[in-house]
Protein backbone atom coordinates (compact mmCIF):
# COMPACT_ATOMS: atom_id res chain seq x y z
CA UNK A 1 110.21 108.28 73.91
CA UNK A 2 112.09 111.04 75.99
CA UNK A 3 115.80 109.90 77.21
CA UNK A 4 116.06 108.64 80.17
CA UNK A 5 111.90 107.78 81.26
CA UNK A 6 111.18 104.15 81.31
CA UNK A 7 107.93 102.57 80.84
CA UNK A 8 105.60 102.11 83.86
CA UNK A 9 105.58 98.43 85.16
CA UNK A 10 101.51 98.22 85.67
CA UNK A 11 101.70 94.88 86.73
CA UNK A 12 103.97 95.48 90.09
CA UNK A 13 101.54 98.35 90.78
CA UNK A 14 98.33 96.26 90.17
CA UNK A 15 99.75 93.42 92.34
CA UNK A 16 100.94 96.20 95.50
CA UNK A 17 97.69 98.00 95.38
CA UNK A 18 95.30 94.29 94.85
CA UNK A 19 96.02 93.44 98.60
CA UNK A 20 94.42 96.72 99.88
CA UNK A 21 91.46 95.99 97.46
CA UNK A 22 91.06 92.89 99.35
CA UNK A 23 91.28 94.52 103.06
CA UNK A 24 88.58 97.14 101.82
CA UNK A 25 86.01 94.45 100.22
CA UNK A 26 86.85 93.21 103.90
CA UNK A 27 86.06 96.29 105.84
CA UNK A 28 83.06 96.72 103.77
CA UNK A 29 81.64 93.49 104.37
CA UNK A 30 82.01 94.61 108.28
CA UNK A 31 80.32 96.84 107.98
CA UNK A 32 77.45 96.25 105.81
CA UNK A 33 76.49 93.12 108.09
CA UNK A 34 77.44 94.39 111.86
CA UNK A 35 78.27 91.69 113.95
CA UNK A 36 76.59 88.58 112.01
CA UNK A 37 79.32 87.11 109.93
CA UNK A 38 77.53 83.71 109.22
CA UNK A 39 74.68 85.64 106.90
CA UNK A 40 75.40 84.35 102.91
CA UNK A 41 75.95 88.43 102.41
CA UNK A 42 79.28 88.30 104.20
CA UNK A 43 80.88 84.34 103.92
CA UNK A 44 79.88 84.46 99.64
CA UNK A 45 81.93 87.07 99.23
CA UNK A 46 84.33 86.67 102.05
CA UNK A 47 85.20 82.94 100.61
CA UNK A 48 84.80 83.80 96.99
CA UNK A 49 86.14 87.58 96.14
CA UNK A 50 88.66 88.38 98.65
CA UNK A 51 90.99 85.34 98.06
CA UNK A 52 90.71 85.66 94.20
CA UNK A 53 91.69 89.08 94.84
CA UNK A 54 94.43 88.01 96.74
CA UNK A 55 95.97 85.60 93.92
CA UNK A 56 95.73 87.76 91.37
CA UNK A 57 97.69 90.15 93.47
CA UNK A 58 100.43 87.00 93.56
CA UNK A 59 100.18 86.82 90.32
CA UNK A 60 100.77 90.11 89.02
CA UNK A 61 103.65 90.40 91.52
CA UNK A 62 104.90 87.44 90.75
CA UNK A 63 104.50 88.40 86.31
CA UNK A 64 105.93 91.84 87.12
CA UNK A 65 109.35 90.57 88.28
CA UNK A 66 110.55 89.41 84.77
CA UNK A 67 110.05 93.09 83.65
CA UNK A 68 111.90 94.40 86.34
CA UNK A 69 115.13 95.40 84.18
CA UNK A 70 112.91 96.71 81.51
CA UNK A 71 110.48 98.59 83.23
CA UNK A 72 111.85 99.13 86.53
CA UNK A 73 109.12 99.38 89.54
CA UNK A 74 111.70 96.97 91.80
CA UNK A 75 110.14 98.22 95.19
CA UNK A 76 106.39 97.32 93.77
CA UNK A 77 106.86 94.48 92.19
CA UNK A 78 108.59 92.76 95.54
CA UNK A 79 106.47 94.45 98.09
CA UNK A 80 103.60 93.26 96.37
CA UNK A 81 104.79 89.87 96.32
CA UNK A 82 106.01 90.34 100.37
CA UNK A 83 101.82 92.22 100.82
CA UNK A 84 99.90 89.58 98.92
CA UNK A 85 101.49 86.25 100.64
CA UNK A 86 101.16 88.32 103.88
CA UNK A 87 97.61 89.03 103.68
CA UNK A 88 97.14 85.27 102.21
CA UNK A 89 98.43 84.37 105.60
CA UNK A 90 96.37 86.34 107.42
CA UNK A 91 93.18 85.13 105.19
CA UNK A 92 94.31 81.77 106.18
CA UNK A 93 94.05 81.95 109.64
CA UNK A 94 91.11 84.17 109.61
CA UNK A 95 90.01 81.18 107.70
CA UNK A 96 90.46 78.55 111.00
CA UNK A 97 89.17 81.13 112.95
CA UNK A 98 85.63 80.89 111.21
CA UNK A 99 85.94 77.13 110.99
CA UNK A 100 86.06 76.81 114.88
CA UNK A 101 89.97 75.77 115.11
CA UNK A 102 91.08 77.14 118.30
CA UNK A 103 94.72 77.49 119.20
């Protein structure tokens, strides 16, 4: 290997780029069923894919920070980590919102 050039930390890239995934299996299932979000084509995957997305972001972020000397990728690794609990929070309330909590 050239001087200098590290190797590429894929795991803080997976786990900054898995929590847009998520928001476009989101937008997607807007817009394939417009306006009725209670149809089985929008809550399956809506309680099933987007939240496993989600954690896997978490846990590539969270397996990428160990190689963080090695491999370098500081800014992905932690901004995934910062992204994936963020839109985790966001999923969570969205969450309440479908299950009729009001606040």
């Amino acid at each position: 290997m050239a001087k200098g050039y590290r190797k590429i930390n894929h795991l803080a890239i997976v786990g900054f780029l898995l929590p847009f995934v998520a928001n476009a299996v989101v937008a997607i299932l807007v817009v394939v069923v417009k306006k009725d979000f209670s149809r089985l084509k929008f809550l399956l995957p809506y309680f099933s894919v987007v939240p496993l997305i989600l954690c896997c972001g978490v846990f590539c972020s969270i397996r990428s920070i160990p190689l963080i000397e090695e491999r370098n990728d500081k800014d992905y690794a932690y901004s995934g980590l910062v992204l994936n609990i963020f839109f985790l929070v966001i999923y969570g309330i969205s969450l309440l919102y479908f299950l009729g909590f009001t606040f």
